[in-house]
Protein backbone atom coordinates (compact mmCIF):
# COMPACT_ATOMS: atom_id res chain seq x y z
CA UNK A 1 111.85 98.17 69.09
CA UNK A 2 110.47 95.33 71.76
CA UNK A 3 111.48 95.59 75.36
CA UNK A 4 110.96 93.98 78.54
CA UNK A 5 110.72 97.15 81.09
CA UNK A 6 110.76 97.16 84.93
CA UNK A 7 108.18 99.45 86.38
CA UNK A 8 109.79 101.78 89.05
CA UNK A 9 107.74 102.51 91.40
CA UNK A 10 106.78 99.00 92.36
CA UNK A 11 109.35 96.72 95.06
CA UNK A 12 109.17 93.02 93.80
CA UNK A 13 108.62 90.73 96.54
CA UNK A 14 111.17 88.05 95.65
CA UNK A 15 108.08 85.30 94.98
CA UNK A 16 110.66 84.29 91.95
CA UNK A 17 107.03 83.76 89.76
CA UNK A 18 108.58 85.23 87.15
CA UNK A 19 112.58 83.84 87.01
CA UNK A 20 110.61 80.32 87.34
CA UNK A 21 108.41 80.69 84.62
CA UNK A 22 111.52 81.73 82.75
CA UNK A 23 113.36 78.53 83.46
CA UNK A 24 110.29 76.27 82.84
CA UNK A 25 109.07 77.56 79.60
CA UNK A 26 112.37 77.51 77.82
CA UNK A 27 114.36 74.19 79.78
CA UNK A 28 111.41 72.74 81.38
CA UNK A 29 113.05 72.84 85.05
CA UNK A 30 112.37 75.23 87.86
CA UNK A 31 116.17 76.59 88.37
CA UNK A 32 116.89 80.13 88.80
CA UNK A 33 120.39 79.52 87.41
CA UNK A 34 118.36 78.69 84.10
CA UNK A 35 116.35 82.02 83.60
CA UNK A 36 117.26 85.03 81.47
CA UNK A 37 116.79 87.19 84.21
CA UNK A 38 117.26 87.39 87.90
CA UNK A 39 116.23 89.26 91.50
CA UNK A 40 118.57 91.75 93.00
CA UNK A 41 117.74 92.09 96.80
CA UNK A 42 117.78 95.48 98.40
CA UNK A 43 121.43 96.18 99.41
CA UNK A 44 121.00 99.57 101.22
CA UNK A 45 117.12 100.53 103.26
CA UNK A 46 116.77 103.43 100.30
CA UNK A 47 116.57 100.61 97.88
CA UNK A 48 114.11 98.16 96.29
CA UNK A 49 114.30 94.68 95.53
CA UNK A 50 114.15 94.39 91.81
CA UNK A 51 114.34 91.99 88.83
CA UNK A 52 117.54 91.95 86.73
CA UNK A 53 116.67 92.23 82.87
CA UNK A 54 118.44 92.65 79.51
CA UNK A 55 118.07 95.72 78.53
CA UNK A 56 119.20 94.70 74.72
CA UNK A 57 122.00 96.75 74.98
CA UNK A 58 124.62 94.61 72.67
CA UNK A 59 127.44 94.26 75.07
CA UNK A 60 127.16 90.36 74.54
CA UNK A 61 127.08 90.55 70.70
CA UNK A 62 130.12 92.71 70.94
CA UNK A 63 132.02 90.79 73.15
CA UNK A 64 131.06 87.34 70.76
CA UNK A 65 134.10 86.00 68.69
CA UNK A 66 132.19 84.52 66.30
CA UNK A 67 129.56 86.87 65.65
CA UNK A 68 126.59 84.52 67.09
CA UNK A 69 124.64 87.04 68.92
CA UNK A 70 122.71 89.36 66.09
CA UNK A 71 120.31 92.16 66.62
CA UNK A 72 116.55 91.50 65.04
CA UNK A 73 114.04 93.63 63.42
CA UNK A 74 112.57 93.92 66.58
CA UNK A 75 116.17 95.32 68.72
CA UNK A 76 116.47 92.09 70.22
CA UNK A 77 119.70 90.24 70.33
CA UNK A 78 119.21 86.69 69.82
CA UNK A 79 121.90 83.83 70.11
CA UNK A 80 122.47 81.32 67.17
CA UNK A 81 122.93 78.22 68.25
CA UNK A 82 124.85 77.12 65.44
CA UNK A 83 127.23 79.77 65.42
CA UNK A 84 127.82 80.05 69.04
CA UNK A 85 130.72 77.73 70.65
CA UNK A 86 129.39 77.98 74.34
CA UNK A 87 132.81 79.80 75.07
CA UNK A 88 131.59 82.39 77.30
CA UNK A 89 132.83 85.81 76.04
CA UNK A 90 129.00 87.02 76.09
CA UNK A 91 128.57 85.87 79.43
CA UNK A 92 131.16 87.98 80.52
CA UNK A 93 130.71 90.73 79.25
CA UNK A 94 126.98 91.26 80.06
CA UNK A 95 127.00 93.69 82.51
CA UNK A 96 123.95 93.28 84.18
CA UNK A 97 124.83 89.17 84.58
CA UNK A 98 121.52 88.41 82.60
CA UNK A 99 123.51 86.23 79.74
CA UNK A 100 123.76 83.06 80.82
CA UNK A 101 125.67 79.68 80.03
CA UNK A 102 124.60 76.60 82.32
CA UNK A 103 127.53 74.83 83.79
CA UNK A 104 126.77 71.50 80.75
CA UNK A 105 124.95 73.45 78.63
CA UNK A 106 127.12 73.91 74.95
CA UNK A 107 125.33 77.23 73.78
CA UNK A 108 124.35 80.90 75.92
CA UNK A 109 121.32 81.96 76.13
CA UNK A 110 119.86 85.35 77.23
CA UNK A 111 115.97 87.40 76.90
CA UNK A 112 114.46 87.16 73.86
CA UNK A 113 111.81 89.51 75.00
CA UNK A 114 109.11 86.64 75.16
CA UNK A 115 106.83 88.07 77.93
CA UNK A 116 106.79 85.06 79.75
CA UNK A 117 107.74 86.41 83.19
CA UNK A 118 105.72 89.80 82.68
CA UNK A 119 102.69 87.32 82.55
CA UNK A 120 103.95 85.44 85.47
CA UNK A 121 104.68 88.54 87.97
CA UNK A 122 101.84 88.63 90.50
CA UNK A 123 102.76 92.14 91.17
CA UNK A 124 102.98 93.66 87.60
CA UNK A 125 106.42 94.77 87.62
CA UNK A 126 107.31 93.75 84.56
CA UNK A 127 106.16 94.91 81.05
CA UNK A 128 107.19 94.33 77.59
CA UNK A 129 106.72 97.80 75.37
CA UNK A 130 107.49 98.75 72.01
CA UNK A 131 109.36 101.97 71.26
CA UNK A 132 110.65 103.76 68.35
């Protein structure tokens, strides 16, 4: 099984390298509301600022009503484009608010587990790993 994996015991420092380079390599624009995965800002002084991931956990393919969203060999749920309707059911139910449907765009999308931002993260938070 793939994964993307935040490391704990590093804070991110909110440079956005890694939503950005999200956003440009799969839509070609710098927009953090086009990136599979977002930064969550420290809400209490205990806390760290840290990025938002999928954690593959299915919720989205669960939630789709016409069974777009199907697990790989890899664990990694993936979106067909042809099958999806872009009504939003998966974006609702994602309960980290890493599946995302552009306001215009007619399909979701979410974290196919590319590496993309792990690459891009000047601090090396973020890691993709392969477990059993």
């Amino acid at each position: 099984m793939k994964k993307l994996k935040v490391k704990r015991e590093i804070e991110c420092m909110n440079c956005m390298a890694c939503v950005l380079e999200c956003s440009e390599t799969y839509f070609k624009t710098a927009d953090p509301d086009m990136a599979a995965l977002k930064i969550i800002p420290k809400r209490k002084e205990k806390d760290m600022t840290r990025p938002m991931i999928c954690v593959q956990c299915g919720e989205c393919a669960e939630a789709c009503p016409n069974n777009a969203i199907i697990q790989n060999k890899m664990g990694i749920y993936m979106v067909n484009k042809k099958l999806c309707n872009g009504c939003g059911e998966c974006v609702e139910a994602c309960p980290f608010g890493v599946m995302r449907k552009p306001e215009g765009a007619s399909t979701a999308f979410k974290c196919i587990v590319c590496g993309k931002c792990a690459d891009a993260c000047p601090m090396d938070i973020l890691e993709v790993i392969k477990s059993v």
